[in-house]
Protein backbone atom coordinates (compact mmCIF):
# COMPACT_ATOMS: atom_id res chain seq x y z
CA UNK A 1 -17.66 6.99 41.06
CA UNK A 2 -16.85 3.64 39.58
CA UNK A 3 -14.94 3.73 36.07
CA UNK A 4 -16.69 1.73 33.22
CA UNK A 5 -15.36 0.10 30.00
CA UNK A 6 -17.04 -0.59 27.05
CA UNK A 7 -16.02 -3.52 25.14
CA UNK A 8 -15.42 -3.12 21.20
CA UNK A 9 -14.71 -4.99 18.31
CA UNK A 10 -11.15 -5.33 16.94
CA UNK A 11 -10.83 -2.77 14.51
CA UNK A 12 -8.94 -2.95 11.38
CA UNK A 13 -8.27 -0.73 7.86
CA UNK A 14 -10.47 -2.10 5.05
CA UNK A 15 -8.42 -3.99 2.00
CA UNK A 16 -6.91 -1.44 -0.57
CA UNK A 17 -4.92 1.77 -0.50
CA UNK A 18 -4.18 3.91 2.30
CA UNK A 19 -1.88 6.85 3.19
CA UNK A 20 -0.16 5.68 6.21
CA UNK A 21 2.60 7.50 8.12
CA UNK A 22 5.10 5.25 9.89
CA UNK A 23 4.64 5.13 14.20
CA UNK A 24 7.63 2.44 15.03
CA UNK A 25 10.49 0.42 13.65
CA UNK A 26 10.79 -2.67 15.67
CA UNK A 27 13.92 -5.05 15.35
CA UNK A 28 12.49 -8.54 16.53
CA UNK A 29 13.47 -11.96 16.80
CA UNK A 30 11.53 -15.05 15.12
CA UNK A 31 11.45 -18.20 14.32
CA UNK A 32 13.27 -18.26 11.06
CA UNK A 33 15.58 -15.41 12.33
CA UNK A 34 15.64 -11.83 12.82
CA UNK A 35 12.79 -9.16 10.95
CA UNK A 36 11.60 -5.60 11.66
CA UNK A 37 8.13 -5.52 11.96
CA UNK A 38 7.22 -1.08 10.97
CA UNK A 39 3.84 0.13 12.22
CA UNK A 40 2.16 2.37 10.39
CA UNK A 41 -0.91 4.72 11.68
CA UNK A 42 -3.89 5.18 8.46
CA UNK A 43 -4.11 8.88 7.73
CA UNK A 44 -7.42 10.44 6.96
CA UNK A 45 -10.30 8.67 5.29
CA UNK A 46 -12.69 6.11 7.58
CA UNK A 47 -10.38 4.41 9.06
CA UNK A 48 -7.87 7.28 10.03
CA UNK A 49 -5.98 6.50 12.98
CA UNK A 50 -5.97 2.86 13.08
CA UNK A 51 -3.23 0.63 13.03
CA UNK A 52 -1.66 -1.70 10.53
CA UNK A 53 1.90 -3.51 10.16
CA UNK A 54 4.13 -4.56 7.83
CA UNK A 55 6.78 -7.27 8.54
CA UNK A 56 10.06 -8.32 6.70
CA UNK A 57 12.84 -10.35 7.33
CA UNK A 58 16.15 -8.35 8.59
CA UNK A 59 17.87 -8.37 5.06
CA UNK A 60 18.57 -5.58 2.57
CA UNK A 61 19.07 -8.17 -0.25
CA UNK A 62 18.05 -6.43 -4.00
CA UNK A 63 14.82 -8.54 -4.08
CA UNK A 64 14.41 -8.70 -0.16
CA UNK A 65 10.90 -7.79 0.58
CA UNK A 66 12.40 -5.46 3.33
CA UNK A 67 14.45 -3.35 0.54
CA UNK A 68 11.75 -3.23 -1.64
CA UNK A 69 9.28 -1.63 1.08
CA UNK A 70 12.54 0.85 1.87
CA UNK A 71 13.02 1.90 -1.70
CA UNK A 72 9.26 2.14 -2.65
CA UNK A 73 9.05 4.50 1.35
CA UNK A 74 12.17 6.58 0.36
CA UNK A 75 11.11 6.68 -3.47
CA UNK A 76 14.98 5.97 -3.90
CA UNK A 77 17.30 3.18 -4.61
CA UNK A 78 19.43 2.29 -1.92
CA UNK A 79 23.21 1.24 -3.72
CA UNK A 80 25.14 -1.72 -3.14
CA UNK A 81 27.19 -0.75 0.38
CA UNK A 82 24.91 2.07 1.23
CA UNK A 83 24.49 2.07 4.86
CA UNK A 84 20.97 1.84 5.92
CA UNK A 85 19.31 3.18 9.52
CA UNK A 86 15.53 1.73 10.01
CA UNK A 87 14.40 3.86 12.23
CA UNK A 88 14.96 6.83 9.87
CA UNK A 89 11.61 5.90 8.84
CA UNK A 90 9.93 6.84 11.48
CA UNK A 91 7.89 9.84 10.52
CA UNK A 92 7.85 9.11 6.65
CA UNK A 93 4.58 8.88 4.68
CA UNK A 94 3.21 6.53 2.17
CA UNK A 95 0.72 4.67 0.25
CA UNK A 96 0.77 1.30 1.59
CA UNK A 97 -1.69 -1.74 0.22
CA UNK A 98 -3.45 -3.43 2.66
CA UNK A 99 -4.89 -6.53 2.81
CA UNK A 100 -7.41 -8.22 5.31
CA UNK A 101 -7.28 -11.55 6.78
CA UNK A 102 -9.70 -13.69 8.47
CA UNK A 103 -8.31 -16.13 11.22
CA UNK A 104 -9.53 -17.70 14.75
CA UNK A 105 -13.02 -15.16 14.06
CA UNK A 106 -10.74 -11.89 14.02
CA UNK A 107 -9.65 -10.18 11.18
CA UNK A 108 -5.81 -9.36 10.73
CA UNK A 109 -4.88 -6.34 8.40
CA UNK A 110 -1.59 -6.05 7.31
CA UNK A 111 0.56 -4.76 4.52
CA UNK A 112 1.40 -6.25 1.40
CA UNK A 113 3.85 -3.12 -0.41
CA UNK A 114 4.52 0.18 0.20
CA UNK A 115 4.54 2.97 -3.11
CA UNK A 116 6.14 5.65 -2.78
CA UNK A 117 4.19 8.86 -1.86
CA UNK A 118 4.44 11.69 -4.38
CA UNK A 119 2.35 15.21 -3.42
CA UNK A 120 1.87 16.35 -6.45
CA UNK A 121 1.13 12.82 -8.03
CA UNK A 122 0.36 10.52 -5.54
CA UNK A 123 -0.60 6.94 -6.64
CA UNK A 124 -4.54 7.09 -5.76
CA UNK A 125 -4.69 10.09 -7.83
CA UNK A 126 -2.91 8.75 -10.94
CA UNK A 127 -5.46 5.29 -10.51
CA UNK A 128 -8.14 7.78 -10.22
CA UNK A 129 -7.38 9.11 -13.47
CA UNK A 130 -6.63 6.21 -15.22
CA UNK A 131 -9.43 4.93 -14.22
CA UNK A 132 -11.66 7.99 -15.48
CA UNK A 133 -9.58 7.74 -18.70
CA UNK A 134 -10.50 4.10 -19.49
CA UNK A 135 -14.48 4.78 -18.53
CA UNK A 136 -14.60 7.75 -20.91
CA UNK A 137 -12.61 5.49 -23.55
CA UNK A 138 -15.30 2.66 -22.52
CA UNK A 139 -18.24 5.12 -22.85
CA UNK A 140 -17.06 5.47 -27.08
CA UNK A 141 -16.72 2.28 -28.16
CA UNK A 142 -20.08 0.68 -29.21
CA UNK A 143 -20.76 -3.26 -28.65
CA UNK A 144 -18.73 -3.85 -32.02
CA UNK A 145 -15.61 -2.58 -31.04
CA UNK A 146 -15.72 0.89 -32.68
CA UNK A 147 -14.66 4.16 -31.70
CA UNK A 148 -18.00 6.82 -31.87
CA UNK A 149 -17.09 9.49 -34.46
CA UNK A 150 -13.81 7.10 -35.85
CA UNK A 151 -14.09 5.36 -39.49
CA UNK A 152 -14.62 1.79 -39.33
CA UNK A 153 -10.90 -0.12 -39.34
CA UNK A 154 -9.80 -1.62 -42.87
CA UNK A 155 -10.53 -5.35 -43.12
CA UNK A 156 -8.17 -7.85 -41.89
CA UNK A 157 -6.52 -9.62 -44.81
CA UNK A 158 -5.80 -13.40 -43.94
């Protein structure tokens, strides 16, 4: 029996959050000089399992984009002369912000930041209740600016 293939779409993690757990650490060579691109697999939600990337250039500068997605993985600061293996993040979780591009009729995820991820507070949970704080706070103040059940504020004196 003949083997058949079905042809699909290119597949890629809506914008916003996503848990992602890091696959690969590649060191490559471009055209503005070295950068590690790390791919990252989406855990659970819709679009568990898929793909997405995040590339830097090779330098561990303070406001290098590279140290900044290290320190926000590791949820530490690395010190000046602290020696630094990429591929110890292979395995590591975290939240990483994803953003979608549309080019040559394919879209191109890819990620913008990493946070760090926290089990007992992660970062979708604290927006989550943020977010339920400010409707609630929204929900009590009438078109006027007042609180419900708060006494009117004093005058502003000019």
């Amino acid at each position: 029996m003949a083997e058949t293939l079905t042809a699909t779409d290119y597949e890629v993690p809506g914008p916003g959050q996503h848990r992602v757990k890091i696959e690969e650490v590649d060191k490559r060579d471009g055209k503005f000089g070295p950068y590690y691109r790390i791919g990252t697999k989406v855990i659970g939600g819709e679009f568990d399992g898929m793909w997405v990337s995040f590339v830097a250039s090779a330098k561990l500068t303070p406001a290098s984009k590279l140290r900044i997605a290290v320190e926000d993985i590791l949820d530490k600061k690395l010190r000046k002369g602290e020696k630094f293996n990429p591929q110890s993040l292979v395995g590591c979780e975290a939240i990483a912000e994803v953003s979608n591009k549309a080019e040559d009729e394919r879209t191109y995820a890819n990620i913008e930041q990493f946070f760090p991820l926290r089990e007992n507070n992660g970062l979708r949970e604290a927006q989550e209740a943020a977010s339920t704080a400010k409707e609630a706070h929204y929900a009590r103040v009438d078109d006027d600016g007042y609180v419900e059940d708060e006494e009117e504020p004093l005058p502003e004196w000019e």
